[in-house]
Each structure stands twice: as C-alpha cells, then as structure tokens.
N, C-alpha and C. Protein backbone atom coordinates (compact mmCIF):
# COMPACT_ATOMS: atom_id res chain seq x y z
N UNK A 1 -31.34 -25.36 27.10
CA UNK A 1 -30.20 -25.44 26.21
C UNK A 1 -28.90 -25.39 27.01
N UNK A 2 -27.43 -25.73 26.27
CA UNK A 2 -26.66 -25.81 26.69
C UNK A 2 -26.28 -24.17 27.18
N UNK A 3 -25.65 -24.09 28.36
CA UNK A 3 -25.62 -22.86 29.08
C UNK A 3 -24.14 -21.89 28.86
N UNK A 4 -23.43 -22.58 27.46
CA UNK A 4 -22.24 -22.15 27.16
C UNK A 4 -22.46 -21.98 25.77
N UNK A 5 -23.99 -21.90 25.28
CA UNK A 5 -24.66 -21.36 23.94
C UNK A 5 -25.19 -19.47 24.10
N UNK A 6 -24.34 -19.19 22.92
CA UNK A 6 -24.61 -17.40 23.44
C UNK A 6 -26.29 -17.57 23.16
N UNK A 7 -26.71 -16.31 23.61
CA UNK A 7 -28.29 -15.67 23.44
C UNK A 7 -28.61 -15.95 21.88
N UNK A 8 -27.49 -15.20 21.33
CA UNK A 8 -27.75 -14.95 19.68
C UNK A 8 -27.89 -16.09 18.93
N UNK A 9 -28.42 -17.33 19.32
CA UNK A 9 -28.15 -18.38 18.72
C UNK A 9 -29.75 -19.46 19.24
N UNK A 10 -30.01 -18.98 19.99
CA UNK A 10 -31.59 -19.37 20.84
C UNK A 10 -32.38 -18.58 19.65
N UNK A 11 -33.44 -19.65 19.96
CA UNK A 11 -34.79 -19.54 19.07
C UNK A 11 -35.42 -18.50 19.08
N UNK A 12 -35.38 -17.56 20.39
CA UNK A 12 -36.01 -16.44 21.30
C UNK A 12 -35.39 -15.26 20.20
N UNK A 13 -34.14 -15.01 20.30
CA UNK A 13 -33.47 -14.42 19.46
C UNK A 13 -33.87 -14.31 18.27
N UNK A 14 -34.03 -15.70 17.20
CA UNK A 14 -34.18 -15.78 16.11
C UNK A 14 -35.74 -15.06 15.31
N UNK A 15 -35.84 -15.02 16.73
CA UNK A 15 -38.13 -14.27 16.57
C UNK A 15 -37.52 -12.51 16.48
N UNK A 16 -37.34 -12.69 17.36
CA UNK A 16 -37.08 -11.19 17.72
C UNK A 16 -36.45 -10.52 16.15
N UNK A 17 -35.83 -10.91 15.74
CA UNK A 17 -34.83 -10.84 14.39
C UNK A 17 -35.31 -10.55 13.24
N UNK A 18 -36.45 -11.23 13.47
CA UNK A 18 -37.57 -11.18 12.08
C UNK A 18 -39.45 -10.83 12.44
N UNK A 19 -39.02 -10.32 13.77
CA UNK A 19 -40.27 -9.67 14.07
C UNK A 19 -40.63 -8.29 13.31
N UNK A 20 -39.70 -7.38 12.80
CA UNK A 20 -40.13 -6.00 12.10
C UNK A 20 -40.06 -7.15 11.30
N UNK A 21 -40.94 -6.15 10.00
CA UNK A 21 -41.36 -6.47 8.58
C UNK A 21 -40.78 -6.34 7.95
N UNK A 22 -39.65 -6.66 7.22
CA UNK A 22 -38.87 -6.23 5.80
C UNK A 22 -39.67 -5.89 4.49
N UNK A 23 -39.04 -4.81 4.17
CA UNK A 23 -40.25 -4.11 2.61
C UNK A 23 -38.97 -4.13 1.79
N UNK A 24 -39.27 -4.83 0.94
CA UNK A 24 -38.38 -5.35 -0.28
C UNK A 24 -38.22 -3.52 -1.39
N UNK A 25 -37.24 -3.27 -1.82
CA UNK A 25 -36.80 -2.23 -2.35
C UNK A 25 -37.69 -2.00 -4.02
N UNK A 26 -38.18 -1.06 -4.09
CA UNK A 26 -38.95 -0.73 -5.36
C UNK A 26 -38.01 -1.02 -6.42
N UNK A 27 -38.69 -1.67 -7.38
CA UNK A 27 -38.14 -1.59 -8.73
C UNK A 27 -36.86 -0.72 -8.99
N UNK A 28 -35.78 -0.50 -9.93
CA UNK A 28 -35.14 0.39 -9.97
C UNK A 28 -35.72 1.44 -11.24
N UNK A 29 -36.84 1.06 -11.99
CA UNK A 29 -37.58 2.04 -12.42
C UNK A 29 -37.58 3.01 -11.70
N UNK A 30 -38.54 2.64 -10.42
CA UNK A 30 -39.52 3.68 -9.55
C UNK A 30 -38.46 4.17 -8.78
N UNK A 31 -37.13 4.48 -8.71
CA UNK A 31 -35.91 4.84 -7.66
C UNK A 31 -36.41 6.81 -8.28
N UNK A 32 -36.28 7.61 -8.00
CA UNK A 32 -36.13 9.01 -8.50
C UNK A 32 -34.57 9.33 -7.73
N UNK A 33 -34.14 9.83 -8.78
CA UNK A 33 -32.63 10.34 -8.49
C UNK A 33 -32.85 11.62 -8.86
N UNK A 34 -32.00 12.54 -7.85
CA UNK A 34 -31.82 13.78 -7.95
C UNK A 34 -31.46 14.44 -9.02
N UNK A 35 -31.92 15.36 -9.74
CA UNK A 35 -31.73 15.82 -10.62
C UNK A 35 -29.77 16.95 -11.17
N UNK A 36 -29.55 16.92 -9.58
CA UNK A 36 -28.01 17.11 -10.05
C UNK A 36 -27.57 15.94 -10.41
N UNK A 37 -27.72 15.24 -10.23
CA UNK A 37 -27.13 13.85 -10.24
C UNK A 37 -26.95 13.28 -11.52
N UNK A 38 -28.65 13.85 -12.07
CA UNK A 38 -28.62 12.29 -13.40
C UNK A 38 -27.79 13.87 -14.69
N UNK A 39 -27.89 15.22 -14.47
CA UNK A 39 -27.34 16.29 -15.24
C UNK A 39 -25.52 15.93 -15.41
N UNK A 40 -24.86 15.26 -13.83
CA UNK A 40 -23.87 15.08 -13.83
C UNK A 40 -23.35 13.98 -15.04
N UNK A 41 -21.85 14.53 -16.17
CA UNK A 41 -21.53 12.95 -16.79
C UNK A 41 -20.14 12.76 -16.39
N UNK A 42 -20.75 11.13 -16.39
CA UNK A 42 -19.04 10.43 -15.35
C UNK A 42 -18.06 10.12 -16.68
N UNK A 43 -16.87 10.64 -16.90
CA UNK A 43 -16.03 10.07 -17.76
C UNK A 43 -15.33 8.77 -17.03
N UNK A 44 -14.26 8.09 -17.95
CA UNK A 44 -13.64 7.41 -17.60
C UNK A 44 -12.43 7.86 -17.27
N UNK A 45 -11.29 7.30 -16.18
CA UNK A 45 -9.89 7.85 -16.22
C UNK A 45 -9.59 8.24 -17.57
N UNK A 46 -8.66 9.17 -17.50
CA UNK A 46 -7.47 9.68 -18.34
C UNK A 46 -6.54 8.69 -19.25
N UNK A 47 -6.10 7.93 -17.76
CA UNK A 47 -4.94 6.91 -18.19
C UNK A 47 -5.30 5.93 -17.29
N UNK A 48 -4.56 5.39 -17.89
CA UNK A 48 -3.98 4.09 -16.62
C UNK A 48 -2.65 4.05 -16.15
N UNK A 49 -2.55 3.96 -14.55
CA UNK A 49 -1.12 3.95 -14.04
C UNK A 49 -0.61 2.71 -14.39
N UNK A 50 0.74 2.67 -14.73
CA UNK A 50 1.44 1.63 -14.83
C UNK A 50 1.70 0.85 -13.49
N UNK A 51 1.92 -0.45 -13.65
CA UNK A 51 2.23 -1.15 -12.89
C UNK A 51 4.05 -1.49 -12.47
N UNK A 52 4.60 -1.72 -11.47
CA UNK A 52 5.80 -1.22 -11.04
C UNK A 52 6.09 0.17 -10.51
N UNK A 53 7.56 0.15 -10.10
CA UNK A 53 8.53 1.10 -9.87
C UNK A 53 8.42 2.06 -10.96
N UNK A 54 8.21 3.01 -10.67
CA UNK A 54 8.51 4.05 -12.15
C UNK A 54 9.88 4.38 -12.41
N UNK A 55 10.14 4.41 -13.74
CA UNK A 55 11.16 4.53 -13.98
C UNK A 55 12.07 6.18 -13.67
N UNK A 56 13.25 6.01 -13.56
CA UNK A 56 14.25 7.12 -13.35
C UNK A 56 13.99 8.09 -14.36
N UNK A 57 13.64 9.96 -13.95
CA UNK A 57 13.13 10.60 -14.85
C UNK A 57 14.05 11.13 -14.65
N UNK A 58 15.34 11.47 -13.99
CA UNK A 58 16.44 12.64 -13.94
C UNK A 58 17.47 11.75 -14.91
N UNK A 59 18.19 12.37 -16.23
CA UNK A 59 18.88 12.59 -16.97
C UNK A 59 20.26 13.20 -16.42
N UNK A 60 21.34 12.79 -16.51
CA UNK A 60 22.86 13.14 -15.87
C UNK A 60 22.97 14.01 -17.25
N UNK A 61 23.91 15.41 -17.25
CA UNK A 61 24.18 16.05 -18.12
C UNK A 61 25.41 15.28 -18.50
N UNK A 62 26.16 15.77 -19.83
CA UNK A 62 27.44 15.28 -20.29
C UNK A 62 28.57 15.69 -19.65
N UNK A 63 28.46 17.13 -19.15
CA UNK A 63 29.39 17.18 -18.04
C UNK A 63 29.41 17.22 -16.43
N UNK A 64 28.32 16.38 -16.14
CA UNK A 64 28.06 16.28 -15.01
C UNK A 64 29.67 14.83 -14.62
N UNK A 65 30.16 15.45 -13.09
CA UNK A 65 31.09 14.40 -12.95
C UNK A 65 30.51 12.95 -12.44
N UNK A 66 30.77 11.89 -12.97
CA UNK A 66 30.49 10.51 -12.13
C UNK A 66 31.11 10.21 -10.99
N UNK A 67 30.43 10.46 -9.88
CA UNK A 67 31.60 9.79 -8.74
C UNK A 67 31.80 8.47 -9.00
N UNK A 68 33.20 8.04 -8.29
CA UNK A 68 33.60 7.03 -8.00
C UNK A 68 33.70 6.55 -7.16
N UNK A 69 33.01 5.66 -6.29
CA UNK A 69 33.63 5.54 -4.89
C UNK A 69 34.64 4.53 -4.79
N UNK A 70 36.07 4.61 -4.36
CA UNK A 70 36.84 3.52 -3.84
C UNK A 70 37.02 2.97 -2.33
N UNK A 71 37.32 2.39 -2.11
CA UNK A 71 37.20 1.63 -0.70
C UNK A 71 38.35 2.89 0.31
N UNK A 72 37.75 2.76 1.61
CA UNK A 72 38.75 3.64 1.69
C UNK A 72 38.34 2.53 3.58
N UNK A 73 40.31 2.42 4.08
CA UNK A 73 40.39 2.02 5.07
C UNK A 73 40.23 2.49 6.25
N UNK A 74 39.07 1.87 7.15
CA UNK A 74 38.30 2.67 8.39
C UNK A 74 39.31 2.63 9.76
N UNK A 75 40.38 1.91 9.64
CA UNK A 75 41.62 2.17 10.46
C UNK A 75 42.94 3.11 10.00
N UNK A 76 43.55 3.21 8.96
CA UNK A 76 44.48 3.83 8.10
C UNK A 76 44.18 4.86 7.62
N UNK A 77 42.46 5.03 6.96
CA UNK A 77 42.28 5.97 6.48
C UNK A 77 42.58 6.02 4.81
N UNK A 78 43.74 5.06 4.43
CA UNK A 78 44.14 5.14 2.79
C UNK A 78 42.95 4.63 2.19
N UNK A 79 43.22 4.59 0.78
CA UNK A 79 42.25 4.22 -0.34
C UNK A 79 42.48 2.94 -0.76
N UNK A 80 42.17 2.29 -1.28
CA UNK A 80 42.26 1.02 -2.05
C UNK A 80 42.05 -0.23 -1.12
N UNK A 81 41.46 -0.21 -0.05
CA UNK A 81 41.46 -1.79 0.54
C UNK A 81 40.52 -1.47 1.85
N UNK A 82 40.04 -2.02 2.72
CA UNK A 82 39.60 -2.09 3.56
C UNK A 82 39.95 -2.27 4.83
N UNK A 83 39.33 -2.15 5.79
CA UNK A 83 40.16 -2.31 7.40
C UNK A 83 40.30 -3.85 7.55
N UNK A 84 39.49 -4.81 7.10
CA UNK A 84 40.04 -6.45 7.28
C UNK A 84 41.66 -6.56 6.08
N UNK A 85 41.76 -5.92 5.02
CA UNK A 85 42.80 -6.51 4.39
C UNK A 85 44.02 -5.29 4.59
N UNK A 86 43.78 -4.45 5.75
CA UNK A 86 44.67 -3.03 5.80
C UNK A 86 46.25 -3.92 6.34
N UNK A 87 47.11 -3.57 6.23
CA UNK A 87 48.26 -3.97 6.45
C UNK A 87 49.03 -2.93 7.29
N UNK A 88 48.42 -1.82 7.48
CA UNK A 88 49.05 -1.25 7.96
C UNK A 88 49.88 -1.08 9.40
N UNK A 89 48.03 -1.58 10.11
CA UNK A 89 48.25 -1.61 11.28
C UNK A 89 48.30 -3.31 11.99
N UNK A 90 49.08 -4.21 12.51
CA UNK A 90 49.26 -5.62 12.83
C UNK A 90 48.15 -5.74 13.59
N UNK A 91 47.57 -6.83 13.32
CA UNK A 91 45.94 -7.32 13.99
C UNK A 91 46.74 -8.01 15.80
N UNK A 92 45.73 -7.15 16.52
CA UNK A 92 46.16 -8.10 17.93
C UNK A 92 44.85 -9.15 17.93
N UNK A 93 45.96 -10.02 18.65
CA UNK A 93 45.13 -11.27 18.89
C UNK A 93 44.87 -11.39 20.61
C-alpha cells in the first residue's frame, strides 16, 4: 500500500478491530436497576427561565434625586460645552 496511508486504515487493522466478540446489550426488560433508584421520583422543573436580559428589579424611590449629568469642559473645567467647542482657551495650531 501507499506508504503515506496511516496503519488505521490497512486491512491488518480492520481484523484486529473486530477480533473481540461484541455481546449485544440485554433487552431493557432484563436491565435490574437499583432499588434506590427506581424508589427515587424525578419531578419536572419548577419554572422555566425566561429568555433575554432580565429585567431591572430596583425601583427609584419618589424622593430619590435624579442625577443629571451636563457636559463639563476637560480644559476650562466649566459646564455646558465641551473641550472641542470650549472658547475659552484659543486652539494652537
């Protein structure tokens, strides 16, 4: 045979493979199960988990405060605008 054919694939192999005897599995009558076993009873789940993100379970009180966030400028430091539209300080070029 070609000499770049693995072992596992030769005829030699294929004997060897099926040389023990296979004994086909008894009926499932004749199976005996342990007697904790068949005493044990399986329920079904409870529930079923939902599918998705679960939803938000924390509730904000009525006087809990809402923040606000406003922009606040990372050169100036003021509120209302950002460091590209800050005026404060003249852009070098």
């Amino acid at each position: 045979m070609n000499p770049y054919c693995s072992d596992y694939y030769k005829p030699d192999a294929l004997a060897k493979t099926y040389e023990i005897p296979m004994v086909p599995m008894p009926d499932k009558k004749d199976w005996s199960d342990p007697k904790h076993v068949v005493a044990e009873t399986v329920y079904p789940p409870r529930y079923r988990r939902s599918s998705g993100r679960p939803r938000k379970r924390r509730r904000k009180n009525a006087d809990e405060k809402i923040s606000v966030n406003t922009n606040c400028c990372g050169q100036c430091g003021q509120e209302g605008h950002n460091r590209r539209t800050c005026t404060f300080y003249p852009k070098e070029k």
